[in-house]
C-alpha atoms as a PDB file:
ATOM      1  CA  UNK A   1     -47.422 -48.162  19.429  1.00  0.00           C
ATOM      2  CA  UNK A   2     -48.553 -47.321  23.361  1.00  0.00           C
ATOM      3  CA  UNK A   3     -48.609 -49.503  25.934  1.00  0.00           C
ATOM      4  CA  UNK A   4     -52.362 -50.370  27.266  1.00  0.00           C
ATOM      5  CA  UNK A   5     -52.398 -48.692  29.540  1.00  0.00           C
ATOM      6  CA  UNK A   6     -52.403 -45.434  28.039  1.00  0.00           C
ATOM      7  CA  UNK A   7     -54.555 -46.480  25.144  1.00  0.00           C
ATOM      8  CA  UNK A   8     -57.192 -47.167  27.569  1.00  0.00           C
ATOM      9  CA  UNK A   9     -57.139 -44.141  29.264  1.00  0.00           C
ATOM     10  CA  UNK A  10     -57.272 -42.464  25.818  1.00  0.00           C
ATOM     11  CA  UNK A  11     -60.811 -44.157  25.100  1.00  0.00           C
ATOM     12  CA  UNK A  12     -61.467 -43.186  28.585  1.00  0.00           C
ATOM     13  CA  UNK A  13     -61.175 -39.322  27.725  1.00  0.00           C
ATOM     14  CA  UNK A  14     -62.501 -40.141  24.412  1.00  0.00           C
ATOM     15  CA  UNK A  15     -65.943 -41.464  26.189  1.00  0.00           C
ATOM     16  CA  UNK A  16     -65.879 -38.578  28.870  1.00  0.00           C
ATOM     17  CA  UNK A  17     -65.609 -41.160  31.523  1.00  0.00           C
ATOM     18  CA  UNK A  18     -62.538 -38.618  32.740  1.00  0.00           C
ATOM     19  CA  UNK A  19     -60.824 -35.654  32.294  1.00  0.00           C
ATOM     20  CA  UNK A  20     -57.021 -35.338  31.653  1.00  0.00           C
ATOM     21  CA  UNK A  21     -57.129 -32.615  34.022  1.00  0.00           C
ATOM     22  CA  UNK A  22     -57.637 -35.005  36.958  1.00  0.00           C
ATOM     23  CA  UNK A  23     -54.220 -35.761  37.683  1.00  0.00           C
ATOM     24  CA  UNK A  24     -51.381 -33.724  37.473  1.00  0.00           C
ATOM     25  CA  UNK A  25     -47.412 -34.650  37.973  1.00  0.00           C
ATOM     26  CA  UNK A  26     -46.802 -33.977  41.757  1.00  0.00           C
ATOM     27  CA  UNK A  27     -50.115 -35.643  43.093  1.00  0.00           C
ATOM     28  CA  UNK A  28     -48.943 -38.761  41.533  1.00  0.00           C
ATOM     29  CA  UNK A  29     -48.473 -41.572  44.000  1.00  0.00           C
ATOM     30  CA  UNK A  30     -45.074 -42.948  43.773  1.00  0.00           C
ATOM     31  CA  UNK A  31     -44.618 -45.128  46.769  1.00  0.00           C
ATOM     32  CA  UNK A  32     -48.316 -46.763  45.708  1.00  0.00           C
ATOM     33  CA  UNK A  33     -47.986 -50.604  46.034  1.00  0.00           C
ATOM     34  CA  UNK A  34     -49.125 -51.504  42.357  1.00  0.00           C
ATOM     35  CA  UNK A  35     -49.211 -54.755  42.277  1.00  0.00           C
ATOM     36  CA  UNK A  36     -52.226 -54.816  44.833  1.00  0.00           C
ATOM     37  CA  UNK A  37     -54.621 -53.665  42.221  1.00  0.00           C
ATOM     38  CA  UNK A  38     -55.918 -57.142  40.167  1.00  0.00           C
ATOM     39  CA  UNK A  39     -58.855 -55.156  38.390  1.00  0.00           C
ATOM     40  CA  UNK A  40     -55.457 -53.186  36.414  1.00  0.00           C
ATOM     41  CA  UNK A  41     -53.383 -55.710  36.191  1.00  0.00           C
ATOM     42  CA  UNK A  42     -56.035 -58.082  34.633  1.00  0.00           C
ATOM     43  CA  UNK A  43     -57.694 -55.597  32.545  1.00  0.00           C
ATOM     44  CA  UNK A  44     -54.556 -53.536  31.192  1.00  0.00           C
ATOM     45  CA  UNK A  45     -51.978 -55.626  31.524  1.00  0.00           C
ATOM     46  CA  UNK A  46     -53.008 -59.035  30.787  1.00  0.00           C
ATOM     47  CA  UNK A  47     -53.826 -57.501  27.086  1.00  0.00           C
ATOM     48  CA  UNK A  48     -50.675 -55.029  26.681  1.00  0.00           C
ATOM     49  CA  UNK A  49     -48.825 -55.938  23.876  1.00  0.00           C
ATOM     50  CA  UNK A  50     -45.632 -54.995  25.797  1.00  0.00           C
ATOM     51  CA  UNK A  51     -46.042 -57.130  28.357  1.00  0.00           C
ATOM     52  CA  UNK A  52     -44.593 -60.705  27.423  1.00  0.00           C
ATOM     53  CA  UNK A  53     -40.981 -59.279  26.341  1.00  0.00           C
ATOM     54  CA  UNK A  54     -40.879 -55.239  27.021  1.00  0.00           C
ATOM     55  CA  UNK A  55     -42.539 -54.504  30.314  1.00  0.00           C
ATOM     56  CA  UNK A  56     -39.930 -54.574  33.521  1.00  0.00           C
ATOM     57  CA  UNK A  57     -42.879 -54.326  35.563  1.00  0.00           C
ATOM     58  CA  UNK A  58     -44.835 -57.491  34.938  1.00  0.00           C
ATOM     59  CA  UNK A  59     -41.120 -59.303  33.982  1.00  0.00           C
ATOM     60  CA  UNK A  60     -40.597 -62.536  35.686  1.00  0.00           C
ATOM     61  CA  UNK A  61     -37.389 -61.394  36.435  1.00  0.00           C
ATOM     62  CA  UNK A  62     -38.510 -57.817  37.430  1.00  0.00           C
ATOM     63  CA  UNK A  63     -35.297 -55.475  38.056  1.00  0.00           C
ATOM     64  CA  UNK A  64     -35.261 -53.924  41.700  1.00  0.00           C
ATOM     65  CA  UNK A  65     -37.315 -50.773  41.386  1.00  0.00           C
ATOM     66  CA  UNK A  66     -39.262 -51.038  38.134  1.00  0.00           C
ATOM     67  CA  UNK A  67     -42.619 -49.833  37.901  1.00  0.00           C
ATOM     68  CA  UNK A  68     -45.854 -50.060  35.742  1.00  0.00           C
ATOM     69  CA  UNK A  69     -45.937 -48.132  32.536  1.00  0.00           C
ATOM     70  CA  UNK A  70     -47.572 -44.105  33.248  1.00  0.00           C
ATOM     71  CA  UNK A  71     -51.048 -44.868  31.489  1.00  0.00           C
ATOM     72  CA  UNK A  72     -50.983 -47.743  34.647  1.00  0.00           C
ATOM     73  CA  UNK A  73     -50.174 -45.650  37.040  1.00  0.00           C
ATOM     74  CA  UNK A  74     -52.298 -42.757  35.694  1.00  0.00           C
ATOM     75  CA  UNK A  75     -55.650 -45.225  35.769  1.00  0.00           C
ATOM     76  CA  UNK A  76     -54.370 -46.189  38.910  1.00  0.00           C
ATOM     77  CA  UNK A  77     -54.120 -42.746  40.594  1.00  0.00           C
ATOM     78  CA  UNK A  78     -58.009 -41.964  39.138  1.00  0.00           C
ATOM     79  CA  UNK A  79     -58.960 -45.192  40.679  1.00  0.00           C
ATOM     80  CA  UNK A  80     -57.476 -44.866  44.001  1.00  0.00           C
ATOM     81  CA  UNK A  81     -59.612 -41.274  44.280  1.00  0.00           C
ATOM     82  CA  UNK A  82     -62.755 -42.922  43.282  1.00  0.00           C
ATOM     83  CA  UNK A  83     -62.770 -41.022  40.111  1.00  0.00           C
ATOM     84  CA  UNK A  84     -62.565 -44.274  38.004  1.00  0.00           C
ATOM     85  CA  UNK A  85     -64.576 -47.714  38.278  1.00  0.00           C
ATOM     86  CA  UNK A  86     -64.042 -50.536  37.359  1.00  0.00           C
ATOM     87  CA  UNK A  87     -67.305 -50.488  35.640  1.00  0.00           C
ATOM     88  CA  UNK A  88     -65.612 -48.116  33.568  1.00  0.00           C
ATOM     89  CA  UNK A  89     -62.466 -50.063  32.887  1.00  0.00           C
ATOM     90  CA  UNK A  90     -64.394 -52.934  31.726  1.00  0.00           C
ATOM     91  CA  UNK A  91     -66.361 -50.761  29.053  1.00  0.00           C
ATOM     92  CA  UNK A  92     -63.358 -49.507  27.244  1.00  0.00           C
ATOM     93  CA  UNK A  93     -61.235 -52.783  27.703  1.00  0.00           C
ATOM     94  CA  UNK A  94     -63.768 -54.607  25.466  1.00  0.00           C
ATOM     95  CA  UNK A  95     -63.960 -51.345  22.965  1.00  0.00           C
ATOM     96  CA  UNK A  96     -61.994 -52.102  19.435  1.00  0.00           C
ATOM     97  CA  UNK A  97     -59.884 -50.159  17.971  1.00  0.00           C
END
């Protein structure tokens, strides 16, 4: 099992909508303000499997701290730097399997 959001970003690489090679470890944005972003949270998290029971993130009673799972903040990052639409989102969201 993987949570959504990395599944999604594997259909994204698998569709050549991106490159792995976009992002690496340091240019990560950890002080980002993830909740802000509806078009993730609605298309990744609303259908993670993880996130009724597992996911500290989206918990009701979120722990100080916690943040989004790293395919989340890896989508996040690419769409942030306009190297990821939402257009693009939407096209793997739907895909099966």
């Amino acid at each position: 099992m993987a949570c959504h959001g990395a599944i999604i970003a594997q259909r994204l690489v698998k569709n050549q909508k991106i490159s792995p090679q976009f992002v690496n470890k340091e240019s990560l944005d950890k002080g980002s303000c993830f909740n802000d972003d509806e078009d993730l949270l609605r298309l990744v998290c609303a259908n993670c499997p993880f996130e009724a029971e597992d996911c500290d993130f989206r918990s009701s009673s979120r722990p100080k701290g916690s943040v989004p799972c790293g395919g989340f903040i890896f989508l996040f990052h690419l769409k942030s730097k306009n190297l990821l639409t939402v257009k693009d989102l939407e096209e793997v969201c739907v895909e099966k399997g």
